[in-house]
Protein backbone atom coordinates (compact mmCIF):
# COMPACT_ATOMS: atom_id res chain seq x y z
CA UNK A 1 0.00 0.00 0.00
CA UNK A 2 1.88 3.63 -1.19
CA UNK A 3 1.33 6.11 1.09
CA UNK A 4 -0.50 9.21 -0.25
CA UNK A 5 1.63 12.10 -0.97
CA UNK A 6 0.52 15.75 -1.72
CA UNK A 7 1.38 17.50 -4.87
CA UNK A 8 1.94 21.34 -4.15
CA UNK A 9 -0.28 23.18 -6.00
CA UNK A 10 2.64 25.27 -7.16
CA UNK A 11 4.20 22.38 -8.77
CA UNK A 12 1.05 21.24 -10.72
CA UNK A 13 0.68 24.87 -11.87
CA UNK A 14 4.08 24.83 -13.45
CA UNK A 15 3.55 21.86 -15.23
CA UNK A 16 0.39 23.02 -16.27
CA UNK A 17 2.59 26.58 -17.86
CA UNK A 18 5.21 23.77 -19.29
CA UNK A 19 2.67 21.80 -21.54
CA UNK A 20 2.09 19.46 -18.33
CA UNK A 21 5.98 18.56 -18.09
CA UNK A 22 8.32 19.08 -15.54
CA UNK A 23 12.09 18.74 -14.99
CA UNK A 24 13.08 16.10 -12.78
CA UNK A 25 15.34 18.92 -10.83
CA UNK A 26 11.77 20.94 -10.47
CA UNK A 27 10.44 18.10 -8.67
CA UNK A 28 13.53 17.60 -6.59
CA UNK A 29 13.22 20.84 -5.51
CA UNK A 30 9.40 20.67 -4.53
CA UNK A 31 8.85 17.47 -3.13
CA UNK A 32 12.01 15.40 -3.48
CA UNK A 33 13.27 12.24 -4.31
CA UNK A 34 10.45 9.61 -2.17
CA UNK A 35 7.35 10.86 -2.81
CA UNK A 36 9.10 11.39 -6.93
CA UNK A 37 9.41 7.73 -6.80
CA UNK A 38 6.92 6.79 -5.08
CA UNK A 39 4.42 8.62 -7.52
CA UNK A 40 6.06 7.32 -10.56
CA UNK A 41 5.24 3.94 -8.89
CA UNK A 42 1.76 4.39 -8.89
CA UNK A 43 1.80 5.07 -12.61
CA UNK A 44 0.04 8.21 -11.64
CA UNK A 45 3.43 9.94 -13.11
CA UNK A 46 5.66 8.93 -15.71
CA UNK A 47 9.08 9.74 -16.90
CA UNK A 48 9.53 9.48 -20.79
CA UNK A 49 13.06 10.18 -20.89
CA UNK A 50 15.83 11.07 -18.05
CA UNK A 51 15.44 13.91 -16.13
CA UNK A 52 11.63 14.86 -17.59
CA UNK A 53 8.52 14.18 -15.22
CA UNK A 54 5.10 13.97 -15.92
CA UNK A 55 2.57 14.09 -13.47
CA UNK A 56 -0.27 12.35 -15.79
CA UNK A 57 -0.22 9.06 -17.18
CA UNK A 58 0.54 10.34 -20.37
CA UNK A 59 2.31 13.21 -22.36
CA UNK A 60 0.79 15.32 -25.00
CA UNK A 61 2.67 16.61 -28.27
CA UNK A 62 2.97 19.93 -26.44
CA UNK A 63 4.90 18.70 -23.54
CA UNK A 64 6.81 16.81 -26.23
CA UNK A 65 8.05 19.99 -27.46
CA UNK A 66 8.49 21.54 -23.69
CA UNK A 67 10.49 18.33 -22.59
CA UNK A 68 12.92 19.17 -25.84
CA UNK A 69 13.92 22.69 -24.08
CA UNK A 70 13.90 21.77 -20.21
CA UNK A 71 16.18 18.69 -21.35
CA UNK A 72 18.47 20.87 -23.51
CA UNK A 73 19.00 24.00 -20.59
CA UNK A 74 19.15 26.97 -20.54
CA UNK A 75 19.43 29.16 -23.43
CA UNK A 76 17.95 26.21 -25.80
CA UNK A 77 15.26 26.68 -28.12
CA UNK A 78 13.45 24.39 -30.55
CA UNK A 79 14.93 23.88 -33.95
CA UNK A 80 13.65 22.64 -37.28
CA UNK A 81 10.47 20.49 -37.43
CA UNK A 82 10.24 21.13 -33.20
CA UNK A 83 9.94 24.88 -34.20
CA UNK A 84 7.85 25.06 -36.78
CA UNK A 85 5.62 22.97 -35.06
CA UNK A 86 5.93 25.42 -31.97
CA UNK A 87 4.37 28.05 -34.44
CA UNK A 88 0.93 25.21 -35.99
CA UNK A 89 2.59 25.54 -39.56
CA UNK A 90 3.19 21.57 -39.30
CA UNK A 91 2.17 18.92 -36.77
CA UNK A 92 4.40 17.68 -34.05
CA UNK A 93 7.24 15.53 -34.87
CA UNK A 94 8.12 12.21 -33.52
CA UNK A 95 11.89 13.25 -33.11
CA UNK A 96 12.08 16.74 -31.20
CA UNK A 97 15.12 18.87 -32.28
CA UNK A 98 16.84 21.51 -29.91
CA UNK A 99 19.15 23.50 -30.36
CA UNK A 100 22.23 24.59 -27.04
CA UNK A 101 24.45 26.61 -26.56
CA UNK A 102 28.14 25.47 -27.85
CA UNK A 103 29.29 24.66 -24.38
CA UNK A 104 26.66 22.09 -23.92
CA UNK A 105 24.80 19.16 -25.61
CA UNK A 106 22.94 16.85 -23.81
CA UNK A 107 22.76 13.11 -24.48
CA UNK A 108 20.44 12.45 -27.66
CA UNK A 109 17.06 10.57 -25.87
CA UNK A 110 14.36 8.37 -27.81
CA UNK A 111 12.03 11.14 -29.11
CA UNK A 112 14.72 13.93 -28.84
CA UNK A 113 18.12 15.15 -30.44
CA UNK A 114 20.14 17.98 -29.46
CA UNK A 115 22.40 20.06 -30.94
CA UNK A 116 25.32 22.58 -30.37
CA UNK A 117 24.59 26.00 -32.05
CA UNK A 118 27.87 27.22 -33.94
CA UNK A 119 25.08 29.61 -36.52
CA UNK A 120 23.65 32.19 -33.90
CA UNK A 121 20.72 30.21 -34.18
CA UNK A 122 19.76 31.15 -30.52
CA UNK A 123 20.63 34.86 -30.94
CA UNK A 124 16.98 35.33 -31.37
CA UNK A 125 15.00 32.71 -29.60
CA UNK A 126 12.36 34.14 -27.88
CA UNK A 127 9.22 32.82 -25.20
CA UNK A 128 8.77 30.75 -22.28
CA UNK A 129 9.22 27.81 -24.82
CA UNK A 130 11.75 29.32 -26.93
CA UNK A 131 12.43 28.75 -31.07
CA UNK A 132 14.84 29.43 -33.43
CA UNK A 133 13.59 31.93 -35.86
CA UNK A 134 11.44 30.49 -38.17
CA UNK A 135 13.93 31.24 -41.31
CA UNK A 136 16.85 29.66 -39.86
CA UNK A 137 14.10 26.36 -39.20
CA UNK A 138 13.02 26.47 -42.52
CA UNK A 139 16.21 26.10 -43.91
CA UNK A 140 17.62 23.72 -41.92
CA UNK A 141 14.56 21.23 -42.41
CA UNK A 142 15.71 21.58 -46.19
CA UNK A 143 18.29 18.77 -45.72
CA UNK A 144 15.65 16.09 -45.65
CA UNK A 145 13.03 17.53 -47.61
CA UNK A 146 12.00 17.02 -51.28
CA UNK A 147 11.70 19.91 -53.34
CA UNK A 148 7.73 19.47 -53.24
CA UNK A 149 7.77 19.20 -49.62
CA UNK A 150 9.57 22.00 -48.44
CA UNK A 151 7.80 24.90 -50.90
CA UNK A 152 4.74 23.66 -49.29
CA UNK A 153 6.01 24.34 -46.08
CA UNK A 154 7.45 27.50 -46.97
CA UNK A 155 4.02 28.24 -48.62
CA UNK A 156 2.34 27.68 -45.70
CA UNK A 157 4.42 29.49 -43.59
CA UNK A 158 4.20 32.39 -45.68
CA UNK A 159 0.45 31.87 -45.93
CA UNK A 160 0.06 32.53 -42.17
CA UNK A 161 1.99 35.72 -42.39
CA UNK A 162 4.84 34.02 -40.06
CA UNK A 163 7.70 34.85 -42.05
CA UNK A 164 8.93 36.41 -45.31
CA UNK A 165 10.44 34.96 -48.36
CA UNK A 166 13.20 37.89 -48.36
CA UNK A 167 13.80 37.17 -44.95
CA UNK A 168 14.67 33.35 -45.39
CA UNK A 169 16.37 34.90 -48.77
CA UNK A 170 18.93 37.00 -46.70
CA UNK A 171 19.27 34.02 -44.02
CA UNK A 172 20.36 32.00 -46.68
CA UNK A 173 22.37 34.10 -47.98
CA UNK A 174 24.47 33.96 -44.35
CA UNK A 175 24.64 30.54 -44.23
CA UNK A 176 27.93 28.93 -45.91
CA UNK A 177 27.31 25.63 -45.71
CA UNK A 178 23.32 25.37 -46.35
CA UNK A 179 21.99 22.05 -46.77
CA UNK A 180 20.20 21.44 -50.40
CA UNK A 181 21.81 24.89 -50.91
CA UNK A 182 20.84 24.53 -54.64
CA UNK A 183 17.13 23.67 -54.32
CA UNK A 184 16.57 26.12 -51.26
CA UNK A 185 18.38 28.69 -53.71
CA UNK A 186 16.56 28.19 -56.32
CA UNK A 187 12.89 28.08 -55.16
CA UNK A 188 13.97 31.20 -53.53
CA UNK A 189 14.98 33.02 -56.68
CA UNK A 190 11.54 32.85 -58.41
CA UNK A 191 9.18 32.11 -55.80
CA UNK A 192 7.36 35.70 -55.28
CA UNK A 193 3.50 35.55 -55.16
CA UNK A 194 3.02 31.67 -55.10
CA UNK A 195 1.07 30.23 -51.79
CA UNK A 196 1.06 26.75 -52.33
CA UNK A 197 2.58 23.66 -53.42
CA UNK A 198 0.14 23.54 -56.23
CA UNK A 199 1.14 26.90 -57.65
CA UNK A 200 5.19 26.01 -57.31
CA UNK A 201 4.17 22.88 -59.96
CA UNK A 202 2.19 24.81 -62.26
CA UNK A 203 5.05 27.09 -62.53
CA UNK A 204 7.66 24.77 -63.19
CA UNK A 205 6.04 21.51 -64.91
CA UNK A 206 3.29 24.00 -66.70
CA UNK A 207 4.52 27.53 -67.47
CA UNK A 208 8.38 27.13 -67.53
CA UNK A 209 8.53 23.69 -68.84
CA UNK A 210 6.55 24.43 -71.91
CA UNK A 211 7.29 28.17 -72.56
CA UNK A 212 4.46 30.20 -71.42
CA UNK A 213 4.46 33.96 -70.97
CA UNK A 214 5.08 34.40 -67.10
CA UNK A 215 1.98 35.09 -65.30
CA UNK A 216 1.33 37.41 -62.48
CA UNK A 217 0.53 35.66 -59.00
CA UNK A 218 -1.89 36.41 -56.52
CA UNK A 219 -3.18 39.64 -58.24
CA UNK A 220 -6.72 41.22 -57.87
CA UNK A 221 -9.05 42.49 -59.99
CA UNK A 222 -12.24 43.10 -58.61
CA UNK A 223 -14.12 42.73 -55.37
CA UNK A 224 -12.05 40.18 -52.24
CA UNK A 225 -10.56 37.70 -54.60
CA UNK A 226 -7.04 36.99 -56.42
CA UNK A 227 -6.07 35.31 -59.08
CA UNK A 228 -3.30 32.11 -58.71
CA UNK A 229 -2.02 33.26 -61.93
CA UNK A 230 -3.22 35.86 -64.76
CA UNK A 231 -1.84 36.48 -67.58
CA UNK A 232 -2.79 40.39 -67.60
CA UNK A 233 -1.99 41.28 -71.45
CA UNK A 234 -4.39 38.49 -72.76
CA UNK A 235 -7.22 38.86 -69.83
CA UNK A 236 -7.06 35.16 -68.91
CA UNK A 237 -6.41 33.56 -65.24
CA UNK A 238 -5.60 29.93 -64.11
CA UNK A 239 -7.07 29.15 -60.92
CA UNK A 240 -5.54 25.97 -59.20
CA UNK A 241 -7.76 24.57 -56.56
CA UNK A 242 -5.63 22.54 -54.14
CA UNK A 243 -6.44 20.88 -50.58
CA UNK A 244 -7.49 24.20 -49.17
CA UNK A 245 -9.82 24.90 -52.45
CA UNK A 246 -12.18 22.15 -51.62
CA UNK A 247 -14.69 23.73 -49.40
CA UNK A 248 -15.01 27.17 -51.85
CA UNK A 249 -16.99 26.30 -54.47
CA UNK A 250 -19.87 28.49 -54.32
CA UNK A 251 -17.09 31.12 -53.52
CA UNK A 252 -14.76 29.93 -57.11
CA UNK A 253 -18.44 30.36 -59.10
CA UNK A 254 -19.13 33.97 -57.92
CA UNK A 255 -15.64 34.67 -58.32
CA UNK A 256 -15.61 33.34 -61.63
CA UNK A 257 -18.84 35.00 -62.92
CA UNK A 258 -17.68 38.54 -61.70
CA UNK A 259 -14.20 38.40 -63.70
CA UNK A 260 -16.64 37.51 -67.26
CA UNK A 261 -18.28 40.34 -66.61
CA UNK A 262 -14.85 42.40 -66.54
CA UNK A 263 -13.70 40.67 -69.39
CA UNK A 264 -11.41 37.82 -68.03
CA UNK A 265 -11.44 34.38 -68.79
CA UNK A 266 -10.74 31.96 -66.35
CA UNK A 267 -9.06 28.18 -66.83
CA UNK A 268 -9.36 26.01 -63.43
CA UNK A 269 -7.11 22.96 -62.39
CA UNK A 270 -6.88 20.81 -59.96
CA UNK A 271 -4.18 18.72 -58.26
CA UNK A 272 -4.31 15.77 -60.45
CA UNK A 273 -4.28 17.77 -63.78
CA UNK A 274 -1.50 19.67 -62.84
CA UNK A 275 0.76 16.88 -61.09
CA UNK A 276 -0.09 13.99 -63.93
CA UNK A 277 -1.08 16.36 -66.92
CA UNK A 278 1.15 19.48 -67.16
CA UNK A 279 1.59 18.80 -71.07
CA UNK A 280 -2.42 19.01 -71.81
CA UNK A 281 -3.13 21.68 -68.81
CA UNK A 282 -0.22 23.81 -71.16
CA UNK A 283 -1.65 23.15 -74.41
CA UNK A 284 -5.01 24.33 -73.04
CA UNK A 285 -3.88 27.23 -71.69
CA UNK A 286 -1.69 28.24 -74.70
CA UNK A 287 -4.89 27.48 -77.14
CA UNK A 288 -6.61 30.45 -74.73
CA UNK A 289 -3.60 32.53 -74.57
CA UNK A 290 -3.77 32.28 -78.67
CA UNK A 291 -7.45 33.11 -78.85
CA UNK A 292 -6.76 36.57 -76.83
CA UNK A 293 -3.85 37.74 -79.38
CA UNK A 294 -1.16 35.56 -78.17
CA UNK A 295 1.59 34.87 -81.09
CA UNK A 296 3.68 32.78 -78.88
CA UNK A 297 4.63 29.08 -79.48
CA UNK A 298 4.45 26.58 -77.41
CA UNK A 299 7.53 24.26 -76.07
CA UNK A 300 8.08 21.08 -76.04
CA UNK A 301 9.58 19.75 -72.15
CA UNK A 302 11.04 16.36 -71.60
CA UNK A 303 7.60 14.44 -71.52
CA UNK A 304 5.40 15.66 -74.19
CA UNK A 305 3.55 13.78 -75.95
CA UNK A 306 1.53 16.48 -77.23
């Protein structure tokens, strides 16, 4: 039979500030080492790695991310995935990266890595549960990311207003040795005015790939909306309806009927055209540019069949 121990409500209010995690030197100091054990005993507590506590029988994502900077010290902050997480632009990651300072890296646990900062990462880590800036974390999750993958998190993380493509421009620009310097660099170059995944495709696969006059992104013309691409000399616009299109149909139908009565055409794709059928999406849209006074001709890319 344990004997019951009390919890100070102090301690079960920090945990609760902590995403419901606390360091095994907090509880130390509030109730020490006995009544740690014997609560951990119980299963009323758990530890999921050495030297983090949790005084539930479980841990959430959010502690996940807490138990990444009370395990690295003080003066670490959340790094790649861990940080962009920290900020909703992606869900929480099984493996938990933090960045230290250079004098210190803890031991690597299951569920968490740490690493020394040599970059001024930390210069500008900020919060109770503190992050790299969300730049340097987008460019250092480029190492393991496919081309696809990582303009749609930069899309989204530009989306939200959280950071600026000059910004992770310049950053790059800082870094010597940036990992999948090449593909980060280029996206960079030309990215200006796309917001999705979708759009990054059409531009390469679609427009480049086959020769197409360069269209303007996310322009407006009349009332709320924009336009994913138009191609303002010849009065036509491409709409590409993605994931986040889905529930805006009645929206895409007003939207569509105001721009005829200005005079602009619209062409609408979706994921699977785009992706599987760049060579027929560009004919089509060359046959309209042609219609509205276009003299251009179209190219031929790698896979046409056309």
């Amino acid at each position: 039979m344990f004997e019951r121990t009390e919890v100070p409500e102090t301690l079960l209010r920090r945990a609760s500030r902590q995403g419901g995690v606390l360091s095994r030197a907090q509880v130390l100091a509030e109730i020490g080492r006995t009544p740690m054990r014997r609560l951990l005993g119980t299963g009323a507590w758990i530890q999921p790695a050495r030297g983090i506590i949790v005084p539930a029988p479980s841990i959430t994502d959010q502690g996940r991310l807490w138990a990444g900077v009370l395990l690295g010290g003080p003066g670490a902050a959340l790094g790649g995935w861990a940080a962009l997480a920290r900020a909703q632009v992606v869900p929480v990651p099984r493996l938990v990266t933090t960045w230290t300072p250079p004098d210190r890296r803890p031991a690597n646990r299951p569920g968490w890595v740490f690493s020394r900062d040599i970059r001024g990462r930390l210069g500008d880590a900020r919060g109770s549960l503190p992050a790299i800036r969300l730049d340097d974390a987008l460019l250092d999750i480029a190492a393991d990311c496919t081309l696809e993958r990582w303009v749609g998190v930069l899309a989204d993380t530009v989306r939200e207003g959280l950071v600026r493509v000059v910004d992770v421009a310049t950053r790059s620009q800082e870094r010597p040795r940036l990992p999948n310097a090449q593909m980060v660099r280029d996206v960079l170059r030309d990215y200006g005015g796309i917001e999705s995944t979708l759009e990054w495709v059409y531009r390469r696969d679609v427009e480049r790939a086959h020769g197409l006059p360069v269209g303007l992104r996310q322009v407006s013309t009349v009332g709320p909306w924009r336009h994913d691409v138009r191609y303002e000399r010849w009065r036509l616009a491409v709409e590409l309806d993605g994931r986040h299109h889905l529930r805006r149909v009645l929206r895409d139908l007003e939207k569509d009927n105001e721009h005829v009565i200005v005079g602009i055409g619209t062409l609408r794709y979706g994921t699977v055209d785009v992706r599987t059928r760049p060579c027929k999406v560009a004919d089509q849209v060359a046959r309209a540019l042609r219609a509205r006074g276009w003299d251009g001709h179209l190219s031929r890319c790698p896979l046409c069949t056309l």
